[in-house]
Protein backbone atom coordinates (compact mmCIF):
# COMPACT_ATOMS: atom_id res chain seq x y z
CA UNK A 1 2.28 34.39 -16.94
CA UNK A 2 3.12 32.28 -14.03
CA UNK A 3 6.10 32.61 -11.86
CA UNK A 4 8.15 29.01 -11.42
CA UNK A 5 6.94 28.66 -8.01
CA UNK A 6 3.42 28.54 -8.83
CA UNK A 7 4.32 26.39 -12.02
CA UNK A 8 6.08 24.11 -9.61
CA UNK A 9 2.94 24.37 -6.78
CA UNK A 10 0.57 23.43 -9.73
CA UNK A 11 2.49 20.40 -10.82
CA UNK A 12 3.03 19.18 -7.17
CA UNK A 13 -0.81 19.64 -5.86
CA UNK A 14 -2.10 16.76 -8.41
CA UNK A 15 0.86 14.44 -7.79
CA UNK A 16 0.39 14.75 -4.29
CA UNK A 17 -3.26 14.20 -4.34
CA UNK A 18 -2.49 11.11 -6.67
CA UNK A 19 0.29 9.74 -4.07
CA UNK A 20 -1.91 10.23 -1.02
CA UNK A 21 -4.55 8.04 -3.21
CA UNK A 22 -2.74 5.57 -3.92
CA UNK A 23 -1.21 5.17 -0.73
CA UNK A 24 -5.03 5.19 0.67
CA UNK A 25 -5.47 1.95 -1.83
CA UNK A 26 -2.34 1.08 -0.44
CA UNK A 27 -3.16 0.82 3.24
CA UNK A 28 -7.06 -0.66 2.34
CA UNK A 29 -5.39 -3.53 0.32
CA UNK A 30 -2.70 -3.99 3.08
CA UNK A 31 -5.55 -4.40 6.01
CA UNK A 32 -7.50 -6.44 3.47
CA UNK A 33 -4.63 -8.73 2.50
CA UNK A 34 -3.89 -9.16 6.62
CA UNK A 35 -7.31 -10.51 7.49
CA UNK A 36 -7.11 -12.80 4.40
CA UNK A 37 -3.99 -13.93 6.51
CA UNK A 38 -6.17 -14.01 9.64
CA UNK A 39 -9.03 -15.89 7.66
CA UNK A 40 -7.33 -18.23 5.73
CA UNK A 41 -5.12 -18.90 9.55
CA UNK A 42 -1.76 -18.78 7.06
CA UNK A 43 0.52 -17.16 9.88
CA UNK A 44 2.07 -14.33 8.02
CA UNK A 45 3.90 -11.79 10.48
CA UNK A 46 6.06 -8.73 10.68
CA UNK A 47 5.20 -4.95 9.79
CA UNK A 48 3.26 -5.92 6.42
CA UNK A 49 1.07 -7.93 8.08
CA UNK A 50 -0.37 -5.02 9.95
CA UNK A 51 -3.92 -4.22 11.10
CA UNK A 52 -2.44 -0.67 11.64
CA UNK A 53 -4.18 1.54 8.34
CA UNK A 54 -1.86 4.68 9.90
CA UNK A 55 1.10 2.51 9.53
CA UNK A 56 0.23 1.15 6.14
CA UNK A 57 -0.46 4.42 4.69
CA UNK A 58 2.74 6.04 6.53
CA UNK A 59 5.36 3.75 4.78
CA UNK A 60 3.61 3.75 1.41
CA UNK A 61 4.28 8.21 1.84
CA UNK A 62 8.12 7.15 2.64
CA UNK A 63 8.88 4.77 -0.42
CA UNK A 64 8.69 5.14 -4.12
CA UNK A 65 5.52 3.54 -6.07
CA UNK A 66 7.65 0.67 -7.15
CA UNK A 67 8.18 -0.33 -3.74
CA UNK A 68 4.56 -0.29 -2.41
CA UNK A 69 3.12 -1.75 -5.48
CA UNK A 70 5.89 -4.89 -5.21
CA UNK A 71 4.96 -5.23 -1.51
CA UNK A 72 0.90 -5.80 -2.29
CA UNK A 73 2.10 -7.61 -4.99
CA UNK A 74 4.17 -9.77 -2.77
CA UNK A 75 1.30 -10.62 -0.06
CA UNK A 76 -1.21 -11.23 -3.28
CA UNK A 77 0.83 -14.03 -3.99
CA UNK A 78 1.65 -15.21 -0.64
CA UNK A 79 -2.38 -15.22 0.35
CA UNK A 80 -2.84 -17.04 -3.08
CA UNK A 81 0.06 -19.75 -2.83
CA UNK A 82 -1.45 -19.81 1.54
CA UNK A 83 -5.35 -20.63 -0.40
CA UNK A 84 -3.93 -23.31 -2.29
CA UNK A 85 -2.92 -25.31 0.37
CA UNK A 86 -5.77 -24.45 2.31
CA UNK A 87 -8.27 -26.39 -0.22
């Protein structure tokens, strides 16, 4: 039988191997979505906008899913709506 503690330890190991995951798609979709920015010359600034793959990968650790996955959601749209007007 397993004491709580090592319960708890087995629950946490996958769910933090998930989170750091998906904050490593996080951060590679965040430096992708800034040289879109770059490329497409739409002048997006401030923290998002980011070549920093540390930094990216840092805030997606501090916030819950919902807020990362809005954010990349968010510059998605802005790159998309910046294409548009590009053609």
């Amino acid at each position: 039988m397993m004491s709580v503690a090592a319960t708890a330890a087995a629950v946490l190991v996958p769910a933090s191997a998930e989170a750091q995951a998906n904050c490593q798609w996080y951060a590679a979709t965040s430096l992708k979505q800034q040289q879109q920015n770059e490329k497409l010359r739409c002048g997006f600034a401030g923290p998002e906008w980011s070549t920093d793959l540390a930094r990216h990968n840092a805030w997606c650790a501090s916030v819950p899913p919902d807020v990362w996955k809005a954010s990349a959601q968010r510059r998605d749209q802005m790159i998309a709506n910046c294409a548009r007007k590009a053609r």
